[in-house]
C-alpha atoms as a PDB file:
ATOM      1  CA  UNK A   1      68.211  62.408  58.806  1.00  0.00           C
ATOM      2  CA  UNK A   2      71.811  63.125  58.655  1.00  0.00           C
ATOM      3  CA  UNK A   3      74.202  60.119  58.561  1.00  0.00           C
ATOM      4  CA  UNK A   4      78.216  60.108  59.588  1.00  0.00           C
ATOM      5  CA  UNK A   5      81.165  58.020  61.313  1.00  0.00           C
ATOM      6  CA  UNK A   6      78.651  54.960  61.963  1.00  0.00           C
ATOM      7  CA  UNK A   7      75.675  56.575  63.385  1.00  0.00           C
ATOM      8  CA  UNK A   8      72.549  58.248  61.794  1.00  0.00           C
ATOM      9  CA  UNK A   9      70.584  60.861  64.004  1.00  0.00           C
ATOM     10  CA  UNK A  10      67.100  60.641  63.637  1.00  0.00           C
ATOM     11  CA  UNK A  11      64.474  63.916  64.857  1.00  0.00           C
ATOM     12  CA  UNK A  12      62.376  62.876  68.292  1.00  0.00           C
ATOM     13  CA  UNK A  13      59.269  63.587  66.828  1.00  0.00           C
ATOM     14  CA  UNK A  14      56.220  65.439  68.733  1.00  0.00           C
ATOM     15  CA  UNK A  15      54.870  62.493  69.430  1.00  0.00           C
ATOM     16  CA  UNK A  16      57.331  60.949  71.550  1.00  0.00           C
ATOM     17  CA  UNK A  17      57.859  64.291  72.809  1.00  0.00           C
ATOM     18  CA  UNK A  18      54.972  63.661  74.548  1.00  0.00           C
ATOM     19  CA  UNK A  19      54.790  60.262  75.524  1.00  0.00           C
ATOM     20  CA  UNK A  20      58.185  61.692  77.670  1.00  0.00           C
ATOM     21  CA  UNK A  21      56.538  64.451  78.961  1.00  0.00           C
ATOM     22  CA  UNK A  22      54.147  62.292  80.292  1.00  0.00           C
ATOM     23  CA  UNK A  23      56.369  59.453  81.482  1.00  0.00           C
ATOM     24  CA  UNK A  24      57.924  62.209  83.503  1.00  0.00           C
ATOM     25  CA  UNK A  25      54.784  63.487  85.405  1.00  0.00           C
ATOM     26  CA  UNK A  26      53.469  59.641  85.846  1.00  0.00           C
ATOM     27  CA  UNK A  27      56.979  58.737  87.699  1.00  0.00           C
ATOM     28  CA  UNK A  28      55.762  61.087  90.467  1.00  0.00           C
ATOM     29  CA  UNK A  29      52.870  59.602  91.504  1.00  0.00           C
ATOM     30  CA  UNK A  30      53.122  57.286  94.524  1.00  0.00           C
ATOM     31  CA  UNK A  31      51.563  54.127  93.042  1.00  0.00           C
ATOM     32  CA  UNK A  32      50.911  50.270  94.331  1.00  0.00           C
ATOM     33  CA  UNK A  33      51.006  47.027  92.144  1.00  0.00           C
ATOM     34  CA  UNK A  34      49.557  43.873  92.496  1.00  0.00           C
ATOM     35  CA  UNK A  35      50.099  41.391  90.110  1.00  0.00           C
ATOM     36  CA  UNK A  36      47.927  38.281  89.596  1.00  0.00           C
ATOM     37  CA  UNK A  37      46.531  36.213  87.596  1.00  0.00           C
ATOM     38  CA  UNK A  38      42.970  34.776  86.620  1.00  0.00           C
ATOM     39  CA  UNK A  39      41.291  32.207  84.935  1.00  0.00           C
ATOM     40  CA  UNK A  40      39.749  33.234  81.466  1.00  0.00           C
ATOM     41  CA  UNK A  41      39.016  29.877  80.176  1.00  0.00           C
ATOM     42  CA  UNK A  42      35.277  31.044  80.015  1.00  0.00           C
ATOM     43  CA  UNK A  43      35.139  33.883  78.817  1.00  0.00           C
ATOM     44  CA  UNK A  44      37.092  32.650  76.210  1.00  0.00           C
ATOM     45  CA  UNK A  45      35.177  29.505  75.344  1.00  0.00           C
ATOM     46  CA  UNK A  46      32.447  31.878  75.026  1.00  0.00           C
ATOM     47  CA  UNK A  47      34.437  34.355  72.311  1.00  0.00           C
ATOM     48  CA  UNK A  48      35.350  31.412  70.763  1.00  0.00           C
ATOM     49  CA  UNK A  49      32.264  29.649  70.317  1.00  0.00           C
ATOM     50  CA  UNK A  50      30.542  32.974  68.981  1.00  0.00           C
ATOM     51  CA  UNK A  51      33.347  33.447  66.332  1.00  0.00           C
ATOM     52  CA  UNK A  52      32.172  29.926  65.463  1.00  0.00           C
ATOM     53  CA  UNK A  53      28.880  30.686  65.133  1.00  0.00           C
ATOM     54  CA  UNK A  54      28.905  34.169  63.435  1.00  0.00           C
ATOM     55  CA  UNK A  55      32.428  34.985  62.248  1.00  0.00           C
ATOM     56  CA  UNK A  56      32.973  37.939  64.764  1.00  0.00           C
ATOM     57  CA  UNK A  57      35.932  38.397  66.962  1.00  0.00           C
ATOM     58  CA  UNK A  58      35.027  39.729  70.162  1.00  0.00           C
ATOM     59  CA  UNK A  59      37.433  41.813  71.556  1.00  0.00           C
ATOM     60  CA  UNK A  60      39.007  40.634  74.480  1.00  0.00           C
ATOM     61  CA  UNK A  61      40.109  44.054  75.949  1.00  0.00           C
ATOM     62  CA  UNK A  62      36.601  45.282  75.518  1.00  0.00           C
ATOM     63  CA  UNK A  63      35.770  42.364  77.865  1.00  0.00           C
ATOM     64  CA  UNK A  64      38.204  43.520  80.142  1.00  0.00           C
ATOM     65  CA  UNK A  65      36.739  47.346  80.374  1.00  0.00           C
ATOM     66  CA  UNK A  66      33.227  46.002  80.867  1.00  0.00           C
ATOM     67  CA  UNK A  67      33.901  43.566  83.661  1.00  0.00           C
ATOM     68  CA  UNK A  68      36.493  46.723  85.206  1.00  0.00           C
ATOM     69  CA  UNK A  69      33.272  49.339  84.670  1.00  0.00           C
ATOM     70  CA  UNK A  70      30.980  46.687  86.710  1.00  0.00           C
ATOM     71  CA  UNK A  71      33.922  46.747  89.625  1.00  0.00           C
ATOM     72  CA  UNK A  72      33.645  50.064  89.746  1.00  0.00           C
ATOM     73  CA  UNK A  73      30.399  50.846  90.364  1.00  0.00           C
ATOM     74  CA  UNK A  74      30.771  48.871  93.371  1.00  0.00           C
ATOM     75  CA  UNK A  75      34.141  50.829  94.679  1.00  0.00           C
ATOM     76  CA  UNK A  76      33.076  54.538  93.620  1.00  0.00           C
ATOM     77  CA  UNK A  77      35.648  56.154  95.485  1.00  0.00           C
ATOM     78  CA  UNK A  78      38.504  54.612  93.322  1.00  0.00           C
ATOM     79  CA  UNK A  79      36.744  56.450  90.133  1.00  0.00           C
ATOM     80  CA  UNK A  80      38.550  59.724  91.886  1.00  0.00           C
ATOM     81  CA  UNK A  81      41.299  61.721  91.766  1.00  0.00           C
ATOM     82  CA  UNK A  82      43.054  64.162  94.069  1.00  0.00           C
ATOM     83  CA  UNK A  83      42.512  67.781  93.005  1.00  0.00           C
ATOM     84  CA  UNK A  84      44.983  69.603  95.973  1.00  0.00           C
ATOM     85  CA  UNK A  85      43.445  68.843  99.108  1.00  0.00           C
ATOM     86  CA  UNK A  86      40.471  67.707  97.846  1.00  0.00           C
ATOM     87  CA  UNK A  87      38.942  64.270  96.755  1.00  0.00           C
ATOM     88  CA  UNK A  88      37.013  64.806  93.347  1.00  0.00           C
ATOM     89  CA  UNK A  89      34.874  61.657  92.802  1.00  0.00           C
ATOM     90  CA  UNK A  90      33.256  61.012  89.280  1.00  0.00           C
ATOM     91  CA  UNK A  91      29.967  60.057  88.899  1.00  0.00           C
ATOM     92  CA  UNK A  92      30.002  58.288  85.507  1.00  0.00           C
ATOM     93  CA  UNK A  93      32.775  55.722  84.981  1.00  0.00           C
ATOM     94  CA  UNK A  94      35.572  56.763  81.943  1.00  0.00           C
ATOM     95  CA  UNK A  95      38.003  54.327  81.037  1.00  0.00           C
ATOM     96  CA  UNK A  96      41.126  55.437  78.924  1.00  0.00           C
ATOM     97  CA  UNK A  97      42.106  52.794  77.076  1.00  0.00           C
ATOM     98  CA  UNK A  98      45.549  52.922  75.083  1.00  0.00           C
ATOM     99  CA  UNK A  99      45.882  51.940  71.734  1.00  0.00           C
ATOM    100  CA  UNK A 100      49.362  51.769  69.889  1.00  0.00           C
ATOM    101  CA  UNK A 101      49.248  53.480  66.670  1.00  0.00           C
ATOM    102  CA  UNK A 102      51.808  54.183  63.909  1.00  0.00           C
ATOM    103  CA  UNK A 103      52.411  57.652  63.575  1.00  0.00           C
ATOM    104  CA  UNK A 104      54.741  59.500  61.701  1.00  0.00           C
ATOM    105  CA  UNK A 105      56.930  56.257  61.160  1.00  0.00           C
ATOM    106  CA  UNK A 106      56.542  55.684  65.173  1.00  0.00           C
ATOM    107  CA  UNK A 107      55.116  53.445  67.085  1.00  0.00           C
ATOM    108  CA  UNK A 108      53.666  55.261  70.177  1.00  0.00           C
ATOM    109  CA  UNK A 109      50.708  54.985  72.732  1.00  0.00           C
ATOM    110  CA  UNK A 110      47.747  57.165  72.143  1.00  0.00           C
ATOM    111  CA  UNK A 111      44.509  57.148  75.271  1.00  0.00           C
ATOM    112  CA  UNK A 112      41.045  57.429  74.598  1.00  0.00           C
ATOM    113  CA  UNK A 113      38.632  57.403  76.668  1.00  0.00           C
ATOM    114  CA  UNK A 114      35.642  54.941  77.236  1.00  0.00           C
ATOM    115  CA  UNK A 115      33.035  57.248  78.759  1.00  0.00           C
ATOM    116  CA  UNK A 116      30.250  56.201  80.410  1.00  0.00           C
ATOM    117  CA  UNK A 117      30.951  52.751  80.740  1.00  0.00           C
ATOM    118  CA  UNK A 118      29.334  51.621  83.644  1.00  0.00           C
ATOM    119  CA  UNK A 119      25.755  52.391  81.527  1.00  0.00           C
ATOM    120  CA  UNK A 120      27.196  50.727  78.426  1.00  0.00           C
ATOM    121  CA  UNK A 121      27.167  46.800  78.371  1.00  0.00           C
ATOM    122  CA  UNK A 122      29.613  44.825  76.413  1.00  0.00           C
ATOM    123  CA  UNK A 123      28.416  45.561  73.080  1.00  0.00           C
ATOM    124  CA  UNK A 124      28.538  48.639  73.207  1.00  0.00           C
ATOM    125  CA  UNK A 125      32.075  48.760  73.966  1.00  0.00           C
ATOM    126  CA  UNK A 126      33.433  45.786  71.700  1.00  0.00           C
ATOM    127  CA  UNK A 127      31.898  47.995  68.914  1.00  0.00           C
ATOM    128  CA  UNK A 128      33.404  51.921  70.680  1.00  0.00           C
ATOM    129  CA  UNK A 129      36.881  49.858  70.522  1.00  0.00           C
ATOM    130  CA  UNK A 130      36.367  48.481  67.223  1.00  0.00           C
ATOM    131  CA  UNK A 131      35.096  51.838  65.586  1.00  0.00           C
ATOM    132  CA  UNK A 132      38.738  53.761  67.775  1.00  0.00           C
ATOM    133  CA  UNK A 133      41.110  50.941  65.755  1.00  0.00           C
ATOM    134  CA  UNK A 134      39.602  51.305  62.161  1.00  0.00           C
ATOM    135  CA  UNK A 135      39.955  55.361  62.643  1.00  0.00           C
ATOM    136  CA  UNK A 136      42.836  56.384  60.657  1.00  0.00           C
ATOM    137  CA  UNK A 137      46.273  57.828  62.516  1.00  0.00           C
ATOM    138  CA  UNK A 138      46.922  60.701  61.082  1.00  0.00           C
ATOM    139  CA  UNK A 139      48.656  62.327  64.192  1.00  0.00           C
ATOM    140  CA  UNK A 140      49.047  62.451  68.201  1.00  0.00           C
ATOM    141  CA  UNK A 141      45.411  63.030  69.278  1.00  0.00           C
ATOM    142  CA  UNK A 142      43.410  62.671  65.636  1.00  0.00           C
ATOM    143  CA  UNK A 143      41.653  59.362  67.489  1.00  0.00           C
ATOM    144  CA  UNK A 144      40.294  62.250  70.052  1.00  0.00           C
ATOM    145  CA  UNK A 145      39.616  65.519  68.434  1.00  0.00           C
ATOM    146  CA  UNK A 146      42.891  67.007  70.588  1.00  0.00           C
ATOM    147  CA  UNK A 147      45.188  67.235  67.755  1.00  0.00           C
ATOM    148  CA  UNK A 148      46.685  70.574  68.688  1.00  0.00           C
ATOM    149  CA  UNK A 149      48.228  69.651  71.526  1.00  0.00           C
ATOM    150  CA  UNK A 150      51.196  68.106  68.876  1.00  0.00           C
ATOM    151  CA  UNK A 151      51.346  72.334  68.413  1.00  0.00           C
ATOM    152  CA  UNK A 152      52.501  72.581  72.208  1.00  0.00           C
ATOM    153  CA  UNK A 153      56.165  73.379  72.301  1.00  0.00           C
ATOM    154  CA  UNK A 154      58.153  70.848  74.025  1.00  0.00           C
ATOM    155  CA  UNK A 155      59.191  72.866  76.757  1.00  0.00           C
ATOM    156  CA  UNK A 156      55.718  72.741  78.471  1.00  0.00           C
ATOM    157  CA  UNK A 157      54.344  69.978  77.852  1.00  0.00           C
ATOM    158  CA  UNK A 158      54.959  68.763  81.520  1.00  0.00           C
ATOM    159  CA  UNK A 159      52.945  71.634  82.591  1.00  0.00           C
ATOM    160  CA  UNK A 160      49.999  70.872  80.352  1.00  0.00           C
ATOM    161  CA  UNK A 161      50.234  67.202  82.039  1.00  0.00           C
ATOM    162  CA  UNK A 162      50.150  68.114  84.906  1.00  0.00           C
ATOM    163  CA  UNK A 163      47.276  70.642  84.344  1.00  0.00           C
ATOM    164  CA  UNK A 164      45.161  68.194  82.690  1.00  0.00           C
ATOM    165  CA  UNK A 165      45.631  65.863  85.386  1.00  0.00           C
ATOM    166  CA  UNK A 166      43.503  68.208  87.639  1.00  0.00           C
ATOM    167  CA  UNK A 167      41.314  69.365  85.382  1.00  0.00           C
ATOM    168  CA  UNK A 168      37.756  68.140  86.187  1.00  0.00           C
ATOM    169  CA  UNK A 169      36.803  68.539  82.327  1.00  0.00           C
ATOM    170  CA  UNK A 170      39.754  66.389  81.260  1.00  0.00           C
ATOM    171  CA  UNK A 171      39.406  63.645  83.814  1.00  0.00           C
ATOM    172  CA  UNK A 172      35.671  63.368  82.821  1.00  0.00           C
ATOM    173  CA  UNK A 173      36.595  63.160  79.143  1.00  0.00           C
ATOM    174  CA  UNK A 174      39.521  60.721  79.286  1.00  0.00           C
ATOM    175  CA  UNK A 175      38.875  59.330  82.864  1.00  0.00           C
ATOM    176  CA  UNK A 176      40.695  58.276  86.216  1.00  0.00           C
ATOM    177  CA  UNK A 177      40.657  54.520  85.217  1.00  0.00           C
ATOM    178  CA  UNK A 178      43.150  53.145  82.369  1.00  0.00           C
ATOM    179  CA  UNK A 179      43.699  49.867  80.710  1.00  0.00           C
ATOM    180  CA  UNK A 180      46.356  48.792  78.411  1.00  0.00           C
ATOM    181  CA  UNK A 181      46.490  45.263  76.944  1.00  0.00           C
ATOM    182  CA  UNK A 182      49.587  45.250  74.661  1.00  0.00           C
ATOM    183  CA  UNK A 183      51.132  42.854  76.650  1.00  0.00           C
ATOM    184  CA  UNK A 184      48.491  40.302  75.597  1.00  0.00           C
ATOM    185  CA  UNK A 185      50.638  39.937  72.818  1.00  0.00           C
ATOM    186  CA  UNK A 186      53.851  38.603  74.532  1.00  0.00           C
ATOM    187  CA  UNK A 187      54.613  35.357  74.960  1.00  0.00           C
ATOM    188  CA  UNK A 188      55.171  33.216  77.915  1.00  0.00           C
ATOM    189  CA  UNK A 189      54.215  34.212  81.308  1.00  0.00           C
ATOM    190  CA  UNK A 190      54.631  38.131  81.047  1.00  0.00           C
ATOM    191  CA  UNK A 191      53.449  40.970  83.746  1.00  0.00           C
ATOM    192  CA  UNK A 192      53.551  44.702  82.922  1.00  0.00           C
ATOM    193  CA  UNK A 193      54.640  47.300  85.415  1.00  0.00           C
ATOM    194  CA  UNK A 194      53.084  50.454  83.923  1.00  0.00           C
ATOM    195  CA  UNK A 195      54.270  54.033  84.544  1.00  0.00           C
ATOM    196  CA  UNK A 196      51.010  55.637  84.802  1.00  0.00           C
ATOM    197  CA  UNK A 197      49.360  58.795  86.790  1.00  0.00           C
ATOM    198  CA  UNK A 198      45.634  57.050  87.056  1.00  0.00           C
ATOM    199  CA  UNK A 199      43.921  56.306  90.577  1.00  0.00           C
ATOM    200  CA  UNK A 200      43.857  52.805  88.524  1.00  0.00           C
ATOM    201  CA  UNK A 201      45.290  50.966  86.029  1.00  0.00           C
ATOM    202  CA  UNK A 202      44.662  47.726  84.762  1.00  0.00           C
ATOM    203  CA  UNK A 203      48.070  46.088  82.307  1.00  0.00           C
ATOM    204  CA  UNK A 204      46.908  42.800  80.738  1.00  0.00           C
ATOM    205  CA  UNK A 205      49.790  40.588  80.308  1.00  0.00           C
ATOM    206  CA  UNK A 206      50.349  37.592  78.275  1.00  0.00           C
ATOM    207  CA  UNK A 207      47.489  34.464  78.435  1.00  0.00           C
ATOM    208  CA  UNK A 208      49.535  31.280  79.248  1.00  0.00           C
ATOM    209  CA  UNK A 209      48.030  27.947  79.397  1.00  0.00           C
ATOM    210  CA  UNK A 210      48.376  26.055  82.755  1.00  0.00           C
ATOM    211  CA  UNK A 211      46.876  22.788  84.287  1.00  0.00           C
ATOM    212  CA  UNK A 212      44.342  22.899  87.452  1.00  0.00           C
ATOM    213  CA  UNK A 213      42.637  20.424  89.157  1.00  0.00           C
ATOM    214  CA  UNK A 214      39.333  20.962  88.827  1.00  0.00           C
ATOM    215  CA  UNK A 215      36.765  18.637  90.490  1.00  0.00           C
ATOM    216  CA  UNK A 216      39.301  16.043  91.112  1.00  0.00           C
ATOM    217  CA  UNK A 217      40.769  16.122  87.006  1.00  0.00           C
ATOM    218  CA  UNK A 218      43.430  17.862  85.622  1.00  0.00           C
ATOM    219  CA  UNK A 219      42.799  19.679  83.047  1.00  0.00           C
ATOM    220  CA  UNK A 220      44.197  22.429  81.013  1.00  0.00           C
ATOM    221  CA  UNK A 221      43.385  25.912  81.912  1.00  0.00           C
ATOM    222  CA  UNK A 222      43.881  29.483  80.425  1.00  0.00           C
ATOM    223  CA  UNK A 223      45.196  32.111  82.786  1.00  0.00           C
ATOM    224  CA  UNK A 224      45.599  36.400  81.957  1.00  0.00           C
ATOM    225  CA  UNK A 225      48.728  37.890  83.620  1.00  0.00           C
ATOM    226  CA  UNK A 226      47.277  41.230  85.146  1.00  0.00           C
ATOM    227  CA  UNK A 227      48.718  43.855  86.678  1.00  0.00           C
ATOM    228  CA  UNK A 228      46.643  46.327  89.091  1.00  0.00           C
ATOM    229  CA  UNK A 229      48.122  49.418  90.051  1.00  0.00           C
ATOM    230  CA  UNK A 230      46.161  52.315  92.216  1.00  0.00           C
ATOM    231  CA  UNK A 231      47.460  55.827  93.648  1.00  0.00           C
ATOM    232  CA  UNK A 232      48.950  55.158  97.059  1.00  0.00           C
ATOM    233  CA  UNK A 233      47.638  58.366  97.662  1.00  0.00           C
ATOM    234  CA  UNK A 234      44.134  57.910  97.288  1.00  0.00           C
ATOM    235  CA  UNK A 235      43.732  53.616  97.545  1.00  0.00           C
ATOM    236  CA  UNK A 236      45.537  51.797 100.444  1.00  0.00           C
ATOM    237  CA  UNK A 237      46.450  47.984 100.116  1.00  0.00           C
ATOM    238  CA  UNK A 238      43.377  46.082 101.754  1.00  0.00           C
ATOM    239  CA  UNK A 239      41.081  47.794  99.565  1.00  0.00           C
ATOM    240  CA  UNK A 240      43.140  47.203  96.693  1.00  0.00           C
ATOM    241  CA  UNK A 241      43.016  44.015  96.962  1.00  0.00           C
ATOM    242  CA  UNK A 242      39.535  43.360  97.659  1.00  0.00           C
ATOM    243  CA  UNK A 243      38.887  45.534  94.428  1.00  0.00           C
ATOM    244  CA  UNK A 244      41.158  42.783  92.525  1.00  0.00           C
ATOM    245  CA  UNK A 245      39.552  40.036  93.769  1.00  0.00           C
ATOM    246  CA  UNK A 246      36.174  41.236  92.616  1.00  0.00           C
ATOM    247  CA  UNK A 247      37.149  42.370  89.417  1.00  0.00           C
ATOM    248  CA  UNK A 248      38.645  38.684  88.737  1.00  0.00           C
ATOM    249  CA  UNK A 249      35.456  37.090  90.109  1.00  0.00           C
ATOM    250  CA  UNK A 250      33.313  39.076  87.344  1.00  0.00           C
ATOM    251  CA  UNK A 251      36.552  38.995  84.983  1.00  0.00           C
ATOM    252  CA  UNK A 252      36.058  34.898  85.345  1.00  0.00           C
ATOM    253  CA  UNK A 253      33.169  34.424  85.092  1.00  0.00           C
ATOM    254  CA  UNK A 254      32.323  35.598  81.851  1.00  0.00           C
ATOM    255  CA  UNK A 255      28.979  36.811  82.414  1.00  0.00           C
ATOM    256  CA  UNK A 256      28.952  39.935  80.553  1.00  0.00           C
ATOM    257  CA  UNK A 257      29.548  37.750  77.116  1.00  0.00           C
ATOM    258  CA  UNK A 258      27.121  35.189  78.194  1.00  0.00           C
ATOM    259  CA  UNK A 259      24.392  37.368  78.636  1.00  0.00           C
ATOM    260  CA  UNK A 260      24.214  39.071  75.546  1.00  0.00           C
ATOM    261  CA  UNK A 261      26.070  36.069  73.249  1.00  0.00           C
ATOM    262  CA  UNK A 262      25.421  32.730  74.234  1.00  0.00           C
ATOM    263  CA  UNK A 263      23.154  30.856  72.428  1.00  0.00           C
ATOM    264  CA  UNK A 264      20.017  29.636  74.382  1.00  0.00           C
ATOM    265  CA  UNK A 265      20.693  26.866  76.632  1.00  0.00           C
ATOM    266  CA  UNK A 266      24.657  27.146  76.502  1.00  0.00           C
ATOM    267  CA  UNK A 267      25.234  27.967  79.512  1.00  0.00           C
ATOM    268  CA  UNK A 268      27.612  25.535  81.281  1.00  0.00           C
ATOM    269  CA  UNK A 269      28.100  25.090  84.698  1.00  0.00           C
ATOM    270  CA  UNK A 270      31.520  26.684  86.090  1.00  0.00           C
ATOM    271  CA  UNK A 271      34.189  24.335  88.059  1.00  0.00           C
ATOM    272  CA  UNK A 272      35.123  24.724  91.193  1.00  0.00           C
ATOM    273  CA  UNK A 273      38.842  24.703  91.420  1.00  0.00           C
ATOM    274  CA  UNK A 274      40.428  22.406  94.134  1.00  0.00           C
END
């Protein structure tokens, strides 16, 4: 790091490298957002109440990837991507999940993907998640076994995105589906816009606290910021939407903790809202 007439220049490691590389090839897809927001008093009642019980923290984003693989199965055609002139649709749901990691002093995002998650129940993925964070970060792609593509030179690492973006192999190892919940940690009312190159992408914003009416009382309520985006290309508006509103029916309801969580006889009845 060289140092002179009040600046410092500091090398833009590999890793970023490739987070712009990226960035780049993601700005040309033609994507859609809808932005929303859903009631996750109940599912959080429920991770609460276990943490109570047992001392666990159920992980919230885990939540979200389960109730998103249960969507999907429903709307298999937006667990595709466009290979040319051709629609390749995936059989088994992948969600790539991004986790920020420290590496090399920076703070960048690094996928990984969720395979098979519409045959894995919530579990299953609270503990996949878990066992990703604890994994040391050594370098760009250590979480995934893909740590030579930090040996790409920086010149073509647009072409390698791109590449891997139609590769069949690739899309089935790190899927067509993303989520990224960093922005769970902001405060106030907060959406994310993401810059992304999936057919969708789910951004969890911040969890704000809001009253509701709710059989005639108001009470105080817990609402997720979310951000949907989908591939213009692929996914036009209507069905975009009815794809939201079904993932935040499921996403509300909090059925996938209840099932395997809740002690016996806990289950409460759901309010309406007014």
């Amino acid at each position: 790091m060289g140092k002179s007439n009040g600046y410092r220049v500091e090398p833009f490691g590999s890793s970023r490298q490739m987070v712009a590389a990226a960035s780049a090839v993601n700005h040309e897809q033609n994507t859609i957002h809808l932005m929303t927001e859903v009631d996750i008093t109940e599912p959080r009642r429920l991770i609460a109440d276990y943490r109570a019980r047992t001392g666990e923290r159920l992980s919230l984003t885990a939540y979200i990837v389960t109730c998103l693989a249960r969507t999907l199965t429903e709307f298999p055609r937006f667990n595709s991507f466009r290979r040319g002139n051709r629609l390749i649709v995936l059989d088994d749901v992948t969600i790539n999940v991004l986790f920020e990691r420290q590496i090399d002093g920076e703070t960048v995002p690094e996928a990984v993907g969720i395979q098979a998650a519409n045959r894995k129940h919530f579990r299953q993925i609270h503990e996949a998640l878990r066992a990703i964070q604890q994994k040391p970060s050594q370098h760009l792609g250590s979480a995934t076994g893909m740590g030579w593509i930090r040996f790409i030179p920086s010149f073509l690492l647009r072409t390698f995105v791109r590449l891997a973006s139609r590769s069949i192999t690739m899309q089935k190892r790190f899927g067509v589906v993303a989520v990224t919940a960093v922005g769970m940690f902001g405060a106030g009312a907060l959406w994310l816009v993401p810059l992304t190159s999936a057919t969708v992408t789910v951004a969890a914003g911040s969890i704000v606290k809001r009253p509701a009416f709710i059989d005639g009382e108001l009470m105080a309520r817990e609402y997720l910021c979310l951000t949907l985006s989908f591939n213009h290309d692929i996914i036009d508006g209507a069905p975009a939407a009815r794809f939201t509103a079904r993932f935040a029916e499921l996403l509300a309801s909090g059925d996938e903790i209840e099932h395997k969580f809740a002690p016996s006889g806990a289950k409460q009845k759901r309010p309406q809202e007014t």
